[in-house]
Protein backbone atom coordinates (compact mmCIF):
# COMPACT_ATOMS: atom_id res chain seq x y z
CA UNK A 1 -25.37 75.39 -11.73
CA UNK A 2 -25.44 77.16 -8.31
CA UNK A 3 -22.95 76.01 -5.66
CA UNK A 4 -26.21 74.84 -3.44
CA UNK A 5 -27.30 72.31 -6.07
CA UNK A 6 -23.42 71.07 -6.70
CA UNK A 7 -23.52 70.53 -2.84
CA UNK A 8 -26.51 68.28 -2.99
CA UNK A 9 -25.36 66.31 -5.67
CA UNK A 10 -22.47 65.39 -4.39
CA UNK A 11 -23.66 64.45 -0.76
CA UNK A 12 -26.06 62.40 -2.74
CA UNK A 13 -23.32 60.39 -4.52
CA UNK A 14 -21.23 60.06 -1.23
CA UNK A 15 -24.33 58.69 0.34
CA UNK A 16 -25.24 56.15 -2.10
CA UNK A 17 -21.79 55.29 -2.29
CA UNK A 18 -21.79 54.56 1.66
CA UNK A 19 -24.92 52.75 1.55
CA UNK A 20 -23.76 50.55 -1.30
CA UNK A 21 -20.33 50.05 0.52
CA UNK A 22 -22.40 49.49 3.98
CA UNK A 23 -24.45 47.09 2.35
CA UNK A 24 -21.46 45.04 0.50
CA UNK A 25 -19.62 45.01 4.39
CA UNK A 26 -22.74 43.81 5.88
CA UNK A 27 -22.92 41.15 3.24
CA UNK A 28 -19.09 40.27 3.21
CA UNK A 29 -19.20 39.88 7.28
CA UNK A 30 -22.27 38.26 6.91
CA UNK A 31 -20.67 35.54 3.98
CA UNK A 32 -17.75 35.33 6.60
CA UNK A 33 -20.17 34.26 9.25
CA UNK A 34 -21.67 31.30 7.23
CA UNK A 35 -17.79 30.56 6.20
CA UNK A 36 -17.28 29.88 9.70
CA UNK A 37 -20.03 28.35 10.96
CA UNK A 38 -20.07 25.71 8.04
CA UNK A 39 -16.01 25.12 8.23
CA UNK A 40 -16.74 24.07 11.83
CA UNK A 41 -19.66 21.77 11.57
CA UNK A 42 -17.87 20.16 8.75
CA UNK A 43 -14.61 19.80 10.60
CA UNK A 44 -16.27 18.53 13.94
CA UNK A 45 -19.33 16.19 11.97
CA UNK A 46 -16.59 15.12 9.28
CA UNK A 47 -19.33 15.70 6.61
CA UNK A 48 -19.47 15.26 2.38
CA UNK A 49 -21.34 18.22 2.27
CA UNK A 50 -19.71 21.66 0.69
CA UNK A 51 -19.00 25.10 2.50
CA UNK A 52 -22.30 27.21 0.48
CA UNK A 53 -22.20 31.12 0.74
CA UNK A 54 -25.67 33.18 -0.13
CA UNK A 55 -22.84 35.81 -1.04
CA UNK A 56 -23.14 36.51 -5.10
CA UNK A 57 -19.07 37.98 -4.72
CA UNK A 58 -16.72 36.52 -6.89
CA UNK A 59 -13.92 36.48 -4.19
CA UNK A 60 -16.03 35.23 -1.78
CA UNK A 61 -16.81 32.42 -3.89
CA UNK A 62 -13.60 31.75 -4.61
CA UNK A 63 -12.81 31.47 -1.14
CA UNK A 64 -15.80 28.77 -0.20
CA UNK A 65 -14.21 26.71 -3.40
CA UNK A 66 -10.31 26.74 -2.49
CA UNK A 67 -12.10 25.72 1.42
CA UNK A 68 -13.91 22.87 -0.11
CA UNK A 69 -11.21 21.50 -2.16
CA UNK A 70 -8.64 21.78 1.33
CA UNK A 71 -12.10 20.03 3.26
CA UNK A 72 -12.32 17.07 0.51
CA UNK A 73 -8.34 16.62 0.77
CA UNK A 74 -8.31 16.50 4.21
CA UNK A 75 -11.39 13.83 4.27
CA UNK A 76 -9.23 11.77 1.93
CA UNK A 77 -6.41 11.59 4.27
CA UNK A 78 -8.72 11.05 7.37
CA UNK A 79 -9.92 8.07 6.00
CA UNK A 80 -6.77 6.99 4.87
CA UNK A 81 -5.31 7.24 8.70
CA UNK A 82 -8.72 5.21 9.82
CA UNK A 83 -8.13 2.84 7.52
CA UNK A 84 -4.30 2.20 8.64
CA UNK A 85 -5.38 2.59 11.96
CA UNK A 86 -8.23 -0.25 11.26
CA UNK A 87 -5.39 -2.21 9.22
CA UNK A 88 -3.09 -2.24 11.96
CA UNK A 89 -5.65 -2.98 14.55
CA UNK A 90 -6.55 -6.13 12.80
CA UNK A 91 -2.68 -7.10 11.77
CA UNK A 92 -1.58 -6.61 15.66
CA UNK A 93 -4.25 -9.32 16.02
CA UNK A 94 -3.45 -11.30 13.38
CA UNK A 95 0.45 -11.09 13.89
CA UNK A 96 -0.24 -11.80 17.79
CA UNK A 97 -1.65 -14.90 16.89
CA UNK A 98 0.42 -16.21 13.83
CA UNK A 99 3.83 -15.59 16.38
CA UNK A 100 1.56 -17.17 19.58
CA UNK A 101 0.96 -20.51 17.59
CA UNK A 102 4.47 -21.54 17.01
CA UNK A 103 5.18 -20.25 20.36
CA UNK A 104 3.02 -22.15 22.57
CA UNK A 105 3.89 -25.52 19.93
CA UNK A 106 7.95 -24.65 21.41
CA UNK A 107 6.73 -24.31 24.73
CA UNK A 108 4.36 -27.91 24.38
CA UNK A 109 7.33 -29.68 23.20
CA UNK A 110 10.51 -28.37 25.22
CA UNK A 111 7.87 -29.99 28.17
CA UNK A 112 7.60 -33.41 25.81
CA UNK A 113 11.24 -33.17 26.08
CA UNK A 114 12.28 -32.70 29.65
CA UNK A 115 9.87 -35.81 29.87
CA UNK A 116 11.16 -38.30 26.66
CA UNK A 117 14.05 -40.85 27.37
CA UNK A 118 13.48 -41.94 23.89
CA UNK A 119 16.53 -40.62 21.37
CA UNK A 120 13.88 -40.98 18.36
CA UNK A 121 10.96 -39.36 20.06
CA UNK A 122 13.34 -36.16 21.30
CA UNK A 123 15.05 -35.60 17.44
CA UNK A 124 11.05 -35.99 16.80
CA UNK A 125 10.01 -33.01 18.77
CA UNK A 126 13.32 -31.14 18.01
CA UNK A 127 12.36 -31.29 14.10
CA UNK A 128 8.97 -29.39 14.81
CA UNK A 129 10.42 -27.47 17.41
CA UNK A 130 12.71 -26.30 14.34
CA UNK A 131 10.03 -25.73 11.68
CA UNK A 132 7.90 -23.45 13.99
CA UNK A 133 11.10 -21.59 15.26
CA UNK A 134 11.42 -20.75 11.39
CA UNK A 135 8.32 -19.98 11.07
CA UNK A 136 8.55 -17.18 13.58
CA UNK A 137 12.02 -16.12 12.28
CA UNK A 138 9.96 -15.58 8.53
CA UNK A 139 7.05 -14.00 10.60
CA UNK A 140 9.52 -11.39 13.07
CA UNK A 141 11.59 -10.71 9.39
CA UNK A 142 8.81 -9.81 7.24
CA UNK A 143 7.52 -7.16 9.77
CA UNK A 144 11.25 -5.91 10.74
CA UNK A 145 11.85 -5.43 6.78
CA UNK A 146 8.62 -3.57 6.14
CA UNK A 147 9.13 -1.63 9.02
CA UNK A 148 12.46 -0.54 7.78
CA UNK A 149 10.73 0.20 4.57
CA UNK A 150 8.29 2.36 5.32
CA UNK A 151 10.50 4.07 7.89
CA UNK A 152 12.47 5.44 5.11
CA UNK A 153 15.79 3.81 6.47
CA UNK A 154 16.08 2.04 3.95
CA UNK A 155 17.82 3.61 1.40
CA UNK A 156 17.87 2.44 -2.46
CA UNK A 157 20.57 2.50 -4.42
CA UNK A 158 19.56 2.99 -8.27
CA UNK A 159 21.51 2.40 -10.74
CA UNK A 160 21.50 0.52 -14.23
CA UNK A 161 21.87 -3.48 -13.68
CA UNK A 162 20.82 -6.32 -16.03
CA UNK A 163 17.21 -7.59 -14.98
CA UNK A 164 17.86 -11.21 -16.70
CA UNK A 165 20.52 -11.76 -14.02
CA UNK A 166 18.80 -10.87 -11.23
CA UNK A 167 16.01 -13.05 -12.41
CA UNK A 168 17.93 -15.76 -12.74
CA UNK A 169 19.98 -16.24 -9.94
CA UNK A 170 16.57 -15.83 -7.89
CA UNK A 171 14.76 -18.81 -9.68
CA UNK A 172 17.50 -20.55 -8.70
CA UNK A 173 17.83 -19.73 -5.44
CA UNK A 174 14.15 -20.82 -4.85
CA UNK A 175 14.38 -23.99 -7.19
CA UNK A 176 14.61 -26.68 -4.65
CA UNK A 177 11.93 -24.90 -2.69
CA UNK A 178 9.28 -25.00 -5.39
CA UNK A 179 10.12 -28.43 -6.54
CA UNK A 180 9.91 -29.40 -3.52
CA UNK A 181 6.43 -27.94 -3.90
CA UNK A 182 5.99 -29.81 -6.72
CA UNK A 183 6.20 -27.32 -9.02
CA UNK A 184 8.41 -26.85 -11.96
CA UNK A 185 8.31 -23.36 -13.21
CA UNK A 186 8.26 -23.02 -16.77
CA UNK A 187 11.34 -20.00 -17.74
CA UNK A 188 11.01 -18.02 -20.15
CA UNK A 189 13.67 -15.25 -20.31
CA UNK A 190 15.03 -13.46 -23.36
CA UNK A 191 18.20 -13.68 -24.72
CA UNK A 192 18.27 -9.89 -25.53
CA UNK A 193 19.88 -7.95 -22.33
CA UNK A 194 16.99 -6.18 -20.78
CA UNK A 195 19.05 -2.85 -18.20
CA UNK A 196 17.05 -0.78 -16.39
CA UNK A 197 17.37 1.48 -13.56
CA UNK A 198 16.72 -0.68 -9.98
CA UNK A 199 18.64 -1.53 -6.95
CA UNK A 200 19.93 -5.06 -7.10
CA UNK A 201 19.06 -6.07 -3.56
CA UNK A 202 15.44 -4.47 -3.47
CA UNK A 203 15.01 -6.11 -7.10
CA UNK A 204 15.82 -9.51 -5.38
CA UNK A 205 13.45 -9.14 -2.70
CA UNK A 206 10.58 -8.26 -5.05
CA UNK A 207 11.20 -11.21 -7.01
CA UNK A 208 11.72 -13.81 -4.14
CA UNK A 209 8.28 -12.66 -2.64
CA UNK A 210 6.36 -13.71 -5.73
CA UNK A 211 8.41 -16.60 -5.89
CA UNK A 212 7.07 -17.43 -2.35
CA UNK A 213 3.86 -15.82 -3.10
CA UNK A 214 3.84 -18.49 -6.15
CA UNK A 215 4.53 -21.65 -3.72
CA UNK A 216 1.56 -20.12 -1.03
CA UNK A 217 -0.91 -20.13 -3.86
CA UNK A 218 -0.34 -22.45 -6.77
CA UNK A 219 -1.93 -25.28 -7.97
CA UNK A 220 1.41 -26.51 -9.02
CA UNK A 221 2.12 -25.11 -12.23
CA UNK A 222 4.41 -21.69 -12.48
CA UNK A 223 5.17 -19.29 -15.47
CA UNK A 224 7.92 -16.88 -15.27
CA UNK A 225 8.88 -14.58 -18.33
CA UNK A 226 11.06 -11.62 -19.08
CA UNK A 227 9.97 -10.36 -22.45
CA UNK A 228 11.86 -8.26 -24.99
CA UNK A 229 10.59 -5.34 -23.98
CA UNK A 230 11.52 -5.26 -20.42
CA UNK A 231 8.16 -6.54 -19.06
CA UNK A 232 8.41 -9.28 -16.35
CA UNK A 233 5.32 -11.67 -15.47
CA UNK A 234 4.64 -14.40 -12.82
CA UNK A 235 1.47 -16.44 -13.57
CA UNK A 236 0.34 -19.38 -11.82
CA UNK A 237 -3.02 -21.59 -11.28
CA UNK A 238 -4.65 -20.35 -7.95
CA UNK A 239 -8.00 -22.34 -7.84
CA UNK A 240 -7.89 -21.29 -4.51
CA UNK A 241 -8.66 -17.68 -5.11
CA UNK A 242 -10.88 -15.34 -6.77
CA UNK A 243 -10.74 -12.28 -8.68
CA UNK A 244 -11.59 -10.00 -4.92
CA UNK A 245 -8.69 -11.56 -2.86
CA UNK A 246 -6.24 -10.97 -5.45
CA UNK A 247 -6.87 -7.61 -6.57
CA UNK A 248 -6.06 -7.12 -2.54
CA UNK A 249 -2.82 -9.40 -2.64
CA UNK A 250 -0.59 -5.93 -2.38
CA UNK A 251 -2.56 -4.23 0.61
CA UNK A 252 -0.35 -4.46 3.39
CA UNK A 253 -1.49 -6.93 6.54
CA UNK A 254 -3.92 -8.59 3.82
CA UNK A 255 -3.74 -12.24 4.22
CA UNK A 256 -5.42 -15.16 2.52
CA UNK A 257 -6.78 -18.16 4.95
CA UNK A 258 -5.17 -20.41 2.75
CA UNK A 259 -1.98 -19.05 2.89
CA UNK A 260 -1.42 -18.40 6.92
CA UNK A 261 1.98 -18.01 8.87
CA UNK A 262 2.24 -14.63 7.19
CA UNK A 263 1.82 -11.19 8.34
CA UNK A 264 0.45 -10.05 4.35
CA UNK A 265 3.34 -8.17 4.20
CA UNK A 266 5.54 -9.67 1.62
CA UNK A 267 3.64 -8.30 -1.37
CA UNK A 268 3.11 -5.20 0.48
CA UNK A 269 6.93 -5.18 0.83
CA UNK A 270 7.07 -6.24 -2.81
CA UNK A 271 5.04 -2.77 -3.95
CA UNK A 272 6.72 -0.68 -2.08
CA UNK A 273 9.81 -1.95 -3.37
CA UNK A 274 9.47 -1.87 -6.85
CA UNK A 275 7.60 1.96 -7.15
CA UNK A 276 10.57 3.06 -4.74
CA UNK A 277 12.93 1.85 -7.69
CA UNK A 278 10.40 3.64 -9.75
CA UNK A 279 8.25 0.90 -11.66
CA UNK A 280 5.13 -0.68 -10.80
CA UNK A 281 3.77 -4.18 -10.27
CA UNK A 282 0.08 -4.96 -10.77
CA UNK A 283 -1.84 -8.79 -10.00
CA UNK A 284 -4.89 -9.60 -11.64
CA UNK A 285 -6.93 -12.71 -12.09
CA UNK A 286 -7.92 -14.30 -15.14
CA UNK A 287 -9.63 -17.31 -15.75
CA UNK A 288 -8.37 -19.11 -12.80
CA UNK A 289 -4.63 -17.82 -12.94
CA UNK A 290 -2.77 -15.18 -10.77
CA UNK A 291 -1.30 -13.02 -13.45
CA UNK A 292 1.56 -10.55 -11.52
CA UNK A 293 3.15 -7.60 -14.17
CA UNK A 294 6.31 -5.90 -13.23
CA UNK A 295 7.38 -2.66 -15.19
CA UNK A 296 10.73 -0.74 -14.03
CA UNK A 297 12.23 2.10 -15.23
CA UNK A 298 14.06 2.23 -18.25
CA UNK A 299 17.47 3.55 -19.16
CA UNK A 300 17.22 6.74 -21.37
């Protein structure tokens, strides 16, 4: 073949091969283009929609995907902020006003007092006086604890402990209070020694808020069992509720009307609590009846 012909050829090849790689640049700046321009209308319009590429490249592709899956991640945790931010928004306001109440009562009757000559009248206005001053203390402790929580300075000490105990000595540590109540919680704990891994303290807490939790909402009737195989329930009649405002009993600042002077933090608290330890609590409503489960890690 003569060396003209070879020349030809060759120039031909190297030509196509330009054009073809022109062509595949023009489309790869071009796919880059619509990359960009759709990243930032999604990022400033905080749209559903997916980053699309006319591009048929397999890399280029690739790249749109691993974009939309960072884009969907990073609408998940936007709306998680808004909704904290809306959350706290509406807790500031209902916190301002739980702590303002008591407040203003103190204020109404330290007047009634510099006024009263009557001994009776003053140890009157002294026992309310009392009652809302520990109603704020409950109020300024429940938002100081799940502050610390969620801080992280609170720092939980895991190790194994026997759950029966800790059950125990907080029924009885709330006994007079739900009597009082007028209700008597039917026990049912198992003899068997149920360990598992939990901090004692946090382990108390969680169980003392559904105890109060339990005097807030019930009809008057509580159940409280520890079963054989390490599974703890609280059940009580709630007439009161229904199946929406419980399944919301654990979101933080959530509170029922019927159950005011509270920030909504003590089941909150009670949450984080017991998946810190490493278990996990659930509330549903069945027929009538708050029905609370409480799993925690076992021993291996």
């Amino acid at each position: 073949m003569p060396l003209n012909t070879v020349l030809i050829i060759v120039c031909s090849v190297m030509g196509a091969m330009a054009a073809a790689l022109g062509i595949k640049l023009f489309l790869i700046k071009k796919s880059a283009r619509e990359i960009r321009e759709s990243l930032e209308e999604k990022l400033s319009e905080n749209t559903n929609t997916p980053i699309s590429v006319s591009s048929g490249d397999k890399d280029i592709r690739s790249l749109a995907a691993s974009l939309n899956v960072q884009l969907e991640i990073l609408n998940e945790k936007r709306h998680i902020y808004e909704q904290g931010d809306s959350e706290l928004k509406r807790a500031i306001t209902n916190i301002s006003h739980d702590l303002r109440t008591p407040l203003t009562a103190i204020c109404g009757y330290l007047d009634l007092l510099e006024r009263e000559s009557d001994s009776q009248e003053i140890s009157g206005y002294i026992k309310i006086i009392k009652n809302r001053t520990e109603a704020m203390k409950k109020l300024t402790e429940e938002l100081f604890g799940y502050s610390v929580i969620m801080a992280g300075e609170s720092r939980l000490e895991i190790k194994p402990l026997t759950v029966n105990d800790v059950l125990e000595e907080s029924i009885a540590a709330f006994y007079a209070a739900l009597t009082d109540k007028g209700i008597l919680p039917n026990i049912d704990i198992t003899q068997k020694k149920i360990t598992r891994n939990a901090d004692r303290s946090a382990l108390s807490r969680v169980f003392a808020n559904l105890l109060n939790n339990a005097a807030k909402y019930s009809d008057g009737d509580l159940d409280i069992a520890l079963k054989e195989n390490g599974e703890i329930i609280f059940a009580n009649t709630a007439s009161g509720l229904d199946e929406v405002q419980v399944g919301r009993l654990f979101e933080r600042f959530y509170t029922v009307e019927a159950g005011r002077c509270s920030t909504g933090l003590g089941l909150a608290i009670a949450k984080s609590l017991t998946e810190g330890m490493g278990g996990s609590i659930e509330a549903k409503y069945v027929k009538g009846r708050i029905i609370v489960n409480i799993t925690l890690s076992a021993i291996f």
